[in-house]
C-alpha atoms as a PDB file:
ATOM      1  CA  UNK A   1     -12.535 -25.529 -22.059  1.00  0.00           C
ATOM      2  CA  UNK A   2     -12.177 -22.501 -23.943  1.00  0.00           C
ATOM      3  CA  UNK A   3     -10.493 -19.180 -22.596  1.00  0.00           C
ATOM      4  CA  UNK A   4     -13.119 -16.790 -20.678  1.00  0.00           C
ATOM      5  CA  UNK A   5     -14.390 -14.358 -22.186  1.00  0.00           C
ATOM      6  CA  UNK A   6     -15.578 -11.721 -19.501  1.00  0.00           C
ATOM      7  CA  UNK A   7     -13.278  -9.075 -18.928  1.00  0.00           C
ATOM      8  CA  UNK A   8     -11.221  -9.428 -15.513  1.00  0.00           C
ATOM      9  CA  UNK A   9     -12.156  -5.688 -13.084  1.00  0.00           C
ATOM     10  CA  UNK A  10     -11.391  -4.956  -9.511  1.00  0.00           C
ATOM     11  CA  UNK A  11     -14.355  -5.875  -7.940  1.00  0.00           C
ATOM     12  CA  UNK A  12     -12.883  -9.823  -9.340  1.00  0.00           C
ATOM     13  CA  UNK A  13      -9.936  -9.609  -6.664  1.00  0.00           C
ATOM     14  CA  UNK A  14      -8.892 -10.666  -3.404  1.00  0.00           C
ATOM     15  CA  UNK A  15      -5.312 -10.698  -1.720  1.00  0.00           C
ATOM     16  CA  UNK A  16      -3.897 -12.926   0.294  1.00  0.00           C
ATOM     17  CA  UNK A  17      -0.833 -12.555   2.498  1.00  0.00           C
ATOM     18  CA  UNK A  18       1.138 -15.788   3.907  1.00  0.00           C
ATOM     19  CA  UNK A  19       4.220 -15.569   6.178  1.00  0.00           C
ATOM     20  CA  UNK A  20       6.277 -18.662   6.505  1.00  0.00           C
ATOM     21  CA  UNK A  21       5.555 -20.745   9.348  1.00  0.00           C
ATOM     22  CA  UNK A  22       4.544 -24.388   9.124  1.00  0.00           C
ATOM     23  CA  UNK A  23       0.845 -23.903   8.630  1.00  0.00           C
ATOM     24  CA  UNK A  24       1.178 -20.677   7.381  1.00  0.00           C
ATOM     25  CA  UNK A  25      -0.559 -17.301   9.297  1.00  0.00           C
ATOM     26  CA  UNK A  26      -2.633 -15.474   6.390  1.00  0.00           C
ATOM     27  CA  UNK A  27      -4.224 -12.528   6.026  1.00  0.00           C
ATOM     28  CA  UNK A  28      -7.061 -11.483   3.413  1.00  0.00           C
ATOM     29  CA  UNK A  29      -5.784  -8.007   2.799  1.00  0.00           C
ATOM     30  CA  UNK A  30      -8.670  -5.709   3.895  1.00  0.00           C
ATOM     31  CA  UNK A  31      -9.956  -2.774   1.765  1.00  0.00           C
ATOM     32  CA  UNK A  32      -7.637  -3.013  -1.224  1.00  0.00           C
ATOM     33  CA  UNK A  33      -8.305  -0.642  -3.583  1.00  0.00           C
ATOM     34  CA  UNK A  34      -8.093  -2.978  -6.384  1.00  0.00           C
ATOM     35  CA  UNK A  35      -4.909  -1.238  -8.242  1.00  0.00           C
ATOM     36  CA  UNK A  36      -1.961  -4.211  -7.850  1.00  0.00           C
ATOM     37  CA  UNK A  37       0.451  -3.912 -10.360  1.00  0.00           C
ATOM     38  CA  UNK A  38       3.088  -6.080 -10.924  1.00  0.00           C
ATOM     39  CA  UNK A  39       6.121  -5.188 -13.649  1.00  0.00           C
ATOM     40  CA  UNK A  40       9.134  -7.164 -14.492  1.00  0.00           C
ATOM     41  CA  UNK A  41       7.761 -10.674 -15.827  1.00  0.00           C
ATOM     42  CA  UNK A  42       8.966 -11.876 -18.108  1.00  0.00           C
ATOM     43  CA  UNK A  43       9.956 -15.773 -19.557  1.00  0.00           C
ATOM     44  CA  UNK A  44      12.653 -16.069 -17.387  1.00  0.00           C
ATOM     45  CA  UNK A  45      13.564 -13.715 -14.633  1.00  0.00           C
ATOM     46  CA  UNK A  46      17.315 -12.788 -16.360  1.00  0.00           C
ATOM     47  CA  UNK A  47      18.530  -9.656 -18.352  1.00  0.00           C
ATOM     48  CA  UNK A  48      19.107 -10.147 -21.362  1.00  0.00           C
ATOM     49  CA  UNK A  49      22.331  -9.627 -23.166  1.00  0.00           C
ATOM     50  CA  UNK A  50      22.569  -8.086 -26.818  1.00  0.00           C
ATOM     51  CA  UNK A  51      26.279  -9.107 -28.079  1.00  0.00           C
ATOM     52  CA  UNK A  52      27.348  -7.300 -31.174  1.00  0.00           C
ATOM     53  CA  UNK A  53      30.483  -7.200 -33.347  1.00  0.00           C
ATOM     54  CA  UNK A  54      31.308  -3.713 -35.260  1.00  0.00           C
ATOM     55  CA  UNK A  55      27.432  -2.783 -34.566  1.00  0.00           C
ATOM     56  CA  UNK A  56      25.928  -6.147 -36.169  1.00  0.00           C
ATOM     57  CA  UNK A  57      23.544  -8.161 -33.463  1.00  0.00           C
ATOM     58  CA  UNK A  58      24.927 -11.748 -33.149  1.00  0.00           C
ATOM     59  CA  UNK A  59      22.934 -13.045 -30.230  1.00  0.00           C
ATOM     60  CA  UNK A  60      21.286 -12.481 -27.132  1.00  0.00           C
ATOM     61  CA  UNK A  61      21.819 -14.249 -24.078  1.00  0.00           C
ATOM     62  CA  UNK A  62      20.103 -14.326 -20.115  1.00  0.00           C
ATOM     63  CA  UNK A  63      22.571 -13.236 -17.615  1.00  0.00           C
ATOM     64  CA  UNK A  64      21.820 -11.786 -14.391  1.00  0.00           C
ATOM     65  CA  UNK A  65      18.432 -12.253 -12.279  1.00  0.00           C
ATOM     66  CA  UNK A  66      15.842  -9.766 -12.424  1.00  0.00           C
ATOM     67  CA  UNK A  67      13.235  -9.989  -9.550  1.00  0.00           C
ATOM     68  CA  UNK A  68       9.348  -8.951 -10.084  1.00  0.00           C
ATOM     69  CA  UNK A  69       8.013  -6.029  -8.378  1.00  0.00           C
ATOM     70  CA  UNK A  70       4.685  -4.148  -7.747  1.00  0.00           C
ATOM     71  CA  UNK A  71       2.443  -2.491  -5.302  1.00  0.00           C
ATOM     72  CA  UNK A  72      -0.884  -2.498  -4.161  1.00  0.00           C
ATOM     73  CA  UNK A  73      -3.473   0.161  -1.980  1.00  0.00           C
ATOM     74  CA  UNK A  74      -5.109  -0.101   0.864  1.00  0.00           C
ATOM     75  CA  UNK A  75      -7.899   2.085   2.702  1.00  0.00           C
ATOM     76  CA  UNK A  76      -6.322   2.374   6.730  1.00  0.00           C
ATOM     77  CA  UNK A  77      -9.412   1.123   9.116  1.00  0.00           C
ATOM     78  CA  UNK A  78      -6.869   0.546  11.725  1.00  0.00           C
ATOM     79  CA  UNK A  79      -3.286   1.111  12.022  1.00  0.00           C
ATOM     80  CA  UNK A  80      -1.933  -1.291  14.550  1.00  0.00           C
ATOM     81  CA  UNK A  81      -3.496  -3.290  17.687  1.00  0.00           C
ATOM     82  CA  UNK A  82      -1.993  -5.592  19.830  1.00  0.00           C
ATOM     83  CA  UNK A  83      -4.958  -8.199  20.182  1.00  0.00           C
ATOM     84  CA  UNK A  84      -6.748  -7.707  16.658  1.00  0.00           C
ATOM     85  CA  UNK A  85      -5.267  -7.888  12.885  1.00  0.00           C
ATOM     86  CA  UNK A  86      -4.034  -5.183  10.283  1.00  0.00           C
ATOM     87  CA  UNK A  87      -2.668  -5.525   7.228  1.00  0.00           C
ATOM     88  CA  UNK A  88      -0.161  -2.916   8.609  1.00  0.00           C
ATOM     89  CA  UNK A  89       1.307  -5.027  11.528  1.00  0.00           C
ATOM     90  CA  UNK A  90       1.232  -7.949   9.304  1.00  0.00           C
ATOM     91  CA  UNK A  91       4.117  -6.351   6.749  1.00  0.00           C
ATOM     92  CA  UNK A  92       5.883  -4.578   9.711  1.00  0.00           C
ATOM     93  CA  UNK A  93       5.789  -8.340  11.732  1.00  0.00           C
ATOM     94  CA  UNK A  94       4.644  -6.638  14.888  1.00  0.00           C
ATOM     95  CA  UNK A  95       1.709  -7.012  17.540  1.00  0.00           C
ATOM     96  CA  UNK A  96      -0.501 -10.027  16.769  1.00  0.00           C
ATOM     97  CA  UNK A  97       1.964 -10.980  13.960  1.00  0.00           C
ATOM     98  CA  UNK A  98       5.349 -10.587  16.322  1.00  0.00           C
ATOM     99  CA  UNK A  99       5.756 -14.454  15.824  1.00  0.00           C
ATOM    100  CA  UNK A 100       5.754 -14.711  12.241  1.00  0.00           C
ATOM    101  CA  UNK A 101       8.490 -16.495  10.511  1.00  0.00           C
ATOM    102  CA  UNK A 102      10.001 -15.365   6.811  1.00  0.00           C
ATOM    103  CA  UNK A 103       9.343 -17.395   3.840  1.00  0.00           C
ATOM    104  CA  UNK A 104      12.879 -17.634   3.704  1.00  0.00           C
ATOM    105  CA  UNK A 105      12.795 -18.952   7.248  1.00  0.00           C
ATOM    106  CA  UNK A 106      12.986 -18.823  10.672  1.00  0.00           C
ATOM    107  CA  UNK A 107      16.387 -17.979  10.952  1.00  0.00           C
ATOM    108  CA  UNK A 108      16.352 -15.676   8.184  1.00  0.00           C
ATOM    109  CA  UNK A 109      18.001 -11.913   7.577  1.00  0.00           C
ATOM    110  CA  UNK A 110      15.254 -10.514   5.749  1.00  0.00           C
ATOM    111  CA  UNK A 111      11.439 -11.183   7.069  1.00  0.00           C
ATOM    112  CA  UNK A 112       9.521 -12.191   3.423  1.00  0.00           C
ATOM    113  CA  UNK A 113       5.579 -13.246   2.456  1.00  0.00           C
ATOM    114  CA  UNK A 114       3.907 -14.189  -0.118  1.00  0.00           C
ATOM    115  CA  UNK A 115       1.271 -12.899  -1.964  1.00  0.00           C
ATOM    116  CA  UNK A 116      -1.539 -14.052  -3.567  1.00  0.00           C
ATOM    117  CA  UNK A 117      -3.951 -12.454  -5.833  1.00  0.00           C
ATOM    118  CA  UNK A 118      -7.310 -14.559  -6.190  1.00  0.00           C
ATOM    119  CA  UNK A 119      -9.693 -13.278  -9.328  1.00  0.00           C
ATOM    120  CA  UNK A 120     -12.935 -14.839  -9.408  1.00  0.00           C
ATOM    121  CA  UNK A 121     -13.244 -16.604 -12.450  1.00  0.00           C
ATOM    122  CA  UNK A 122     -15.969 -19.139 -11.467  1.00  0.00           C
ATOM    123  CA  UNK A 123     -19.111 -16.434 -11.186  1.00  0.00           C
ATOM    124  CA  UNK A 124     -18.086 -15.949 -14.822  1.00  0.00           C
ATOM    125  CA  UNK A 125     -18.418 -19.515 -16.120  1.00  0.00           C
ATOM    126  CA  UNK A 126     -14.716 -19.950 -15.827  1.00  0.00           C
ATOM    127  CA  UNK A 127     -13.637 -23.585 -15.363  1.00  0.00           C
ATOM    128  CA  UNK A 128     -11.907 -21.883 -12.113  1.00  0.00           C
ATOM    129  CA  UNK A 129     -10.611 -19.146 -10.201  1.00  0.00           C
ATOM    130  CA  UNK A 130      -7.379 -17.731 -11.441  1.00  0.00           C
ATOM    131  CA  UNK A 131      -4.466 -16.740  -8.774  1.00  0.00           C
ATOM    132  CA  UNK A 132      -1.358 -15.241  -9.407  1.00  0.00           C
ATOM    133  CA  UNK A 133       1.524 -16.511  -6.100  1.00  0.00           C
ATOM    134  CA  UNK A 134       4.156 -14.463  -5.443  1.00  0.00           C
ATOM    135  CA  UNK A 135       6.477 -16.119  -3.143  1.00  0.00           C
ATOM    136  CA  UNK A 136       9.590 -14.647  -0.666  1.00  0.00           C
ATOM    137  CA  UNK A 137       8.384 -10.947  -1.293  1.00  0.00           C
ATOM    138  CA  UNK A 138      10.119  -8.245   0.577  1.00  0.00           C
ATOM    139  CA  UNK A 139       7.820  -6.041   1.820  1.00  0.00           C
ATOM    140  CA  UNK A 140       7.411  -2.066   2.585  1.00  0.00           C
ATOM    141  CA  UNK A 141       5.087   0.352   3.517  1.00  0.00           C
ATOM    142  CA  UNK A 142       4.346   3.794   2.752  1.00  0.00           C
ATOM    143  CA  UNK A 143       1.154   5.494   4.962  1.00  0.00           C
ATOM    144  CA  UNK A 144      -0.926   9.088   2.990  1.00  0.00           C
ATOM    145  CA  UNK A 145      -3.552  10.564   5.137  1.00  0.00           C
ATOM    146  CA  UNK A 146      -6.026  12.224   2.841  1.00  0.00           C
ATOM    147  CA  UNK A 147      -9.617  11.249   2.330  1.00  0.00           C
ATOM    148  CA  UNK A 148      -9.046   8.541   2.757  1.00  0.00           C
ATOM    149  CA  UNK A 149      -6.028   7.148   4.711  1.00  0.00           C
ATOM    150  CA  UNK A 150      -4.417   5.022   2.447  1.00  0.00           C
ATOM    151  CA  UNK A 151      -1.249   2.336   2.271  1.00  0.00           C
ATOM    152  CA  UNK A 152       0.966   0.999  -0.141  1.00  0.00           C
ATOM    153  CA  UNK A 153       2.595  -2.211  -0.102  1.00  0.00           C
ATOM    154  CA  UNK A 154       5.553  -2.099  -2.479  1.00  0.00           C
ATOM    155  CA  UNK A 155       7.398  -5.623  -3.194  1.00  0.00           C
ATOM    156  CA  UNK A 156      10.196  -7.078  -4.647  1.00  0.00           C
ATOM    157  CA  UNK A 157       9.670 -11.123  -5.689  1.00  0.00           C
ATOM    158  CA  UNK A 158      12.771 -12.896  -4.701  1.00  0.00           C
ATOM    159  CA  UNK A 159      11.067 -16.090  -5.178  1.00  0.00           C
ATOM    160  CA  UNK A 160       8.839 -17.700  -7.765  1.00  0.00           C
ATOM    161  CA  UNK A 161       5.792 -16.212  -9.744  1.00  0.00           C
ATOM    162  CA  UNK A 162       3.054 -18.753 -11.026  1.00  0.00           C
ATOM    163  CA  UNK A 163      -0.082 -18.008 -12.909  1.00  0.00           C
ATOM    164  CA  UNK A 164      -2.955 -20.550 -13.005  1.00  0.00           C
END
């Protein structure tokens, strides 16, 4: 089939957030603001090395990993409940979401998810929808009040990025 041709927006998206356990607990992100960005893909995830002699280029060459990173917005409904879900205790891994386990796993340092962006592509006559995984992200949180109370989730990709 041949590439779509309808133009992608924000109203297309849905995120998804996965910790690590077995059958992994997942969270539709609610009231994103559709604005994730994501910077630093590339080929492969390495710098890349210029070597020169006497100012003439002679090669280039990957050397040390470079990890994706990005950030999304959310609208704040609710900040944090023991008994019902938010976004916000999902990232922190606190009330209802106390039990989750890292992507890197359960006996991990650093408490990752992954993240999934889902853009309807079907709707448009797409052969399917299109997702973008993000997996072993480390996770933070910055909180605005304003009109409205917003989030950001800011992440660093220590894992694997795959487009389909």
């Amino acid at each position: 089939m041949a590439a779509s041709t309808v133009i992608k927006n924000l109203n297309d998206g849905l995120i998804n957030v996965a910790d690590g356990t077995g059958t992994p607990v997942t969270l539709d992100a609610p009231f994103t603001t559709g604005d994730l960005a994501i910077a630093g893909l590339s080929e492969q995830f390495n710098e890349v090395a210029k070597y020169e002699t006497r100012g003439t280029f002679n090669t280039a060459r990957h050397t040390a990993r470079v990890y994706p990173s990005g950030s999304f917005t959310f609208h704040i409904a609710d900040y944090s409940d023991a008994a019902d879900t938010t976004l916000i205790d999902f990232v922190m891994k606190q009330n209802s979401y106390s039990a989750n386990i890292s992507t890197l796993g359960a006996n991990a340092d650093v408490y990752t998810i992954d993240l999934t962006l889902t853009v309807e592509g079907t709707d448009h006559g797409d052969s399917a929808d299109h997702t973008i995984v993000l997996t072993d992200c480390v996770v933070t949180l910055d909180m605005s009040e304003g009109d409205p109370n917003t989030g950001t989730i800011s992440f660093e990709c220590l894992g694997t990025v795959t487009m389909t």
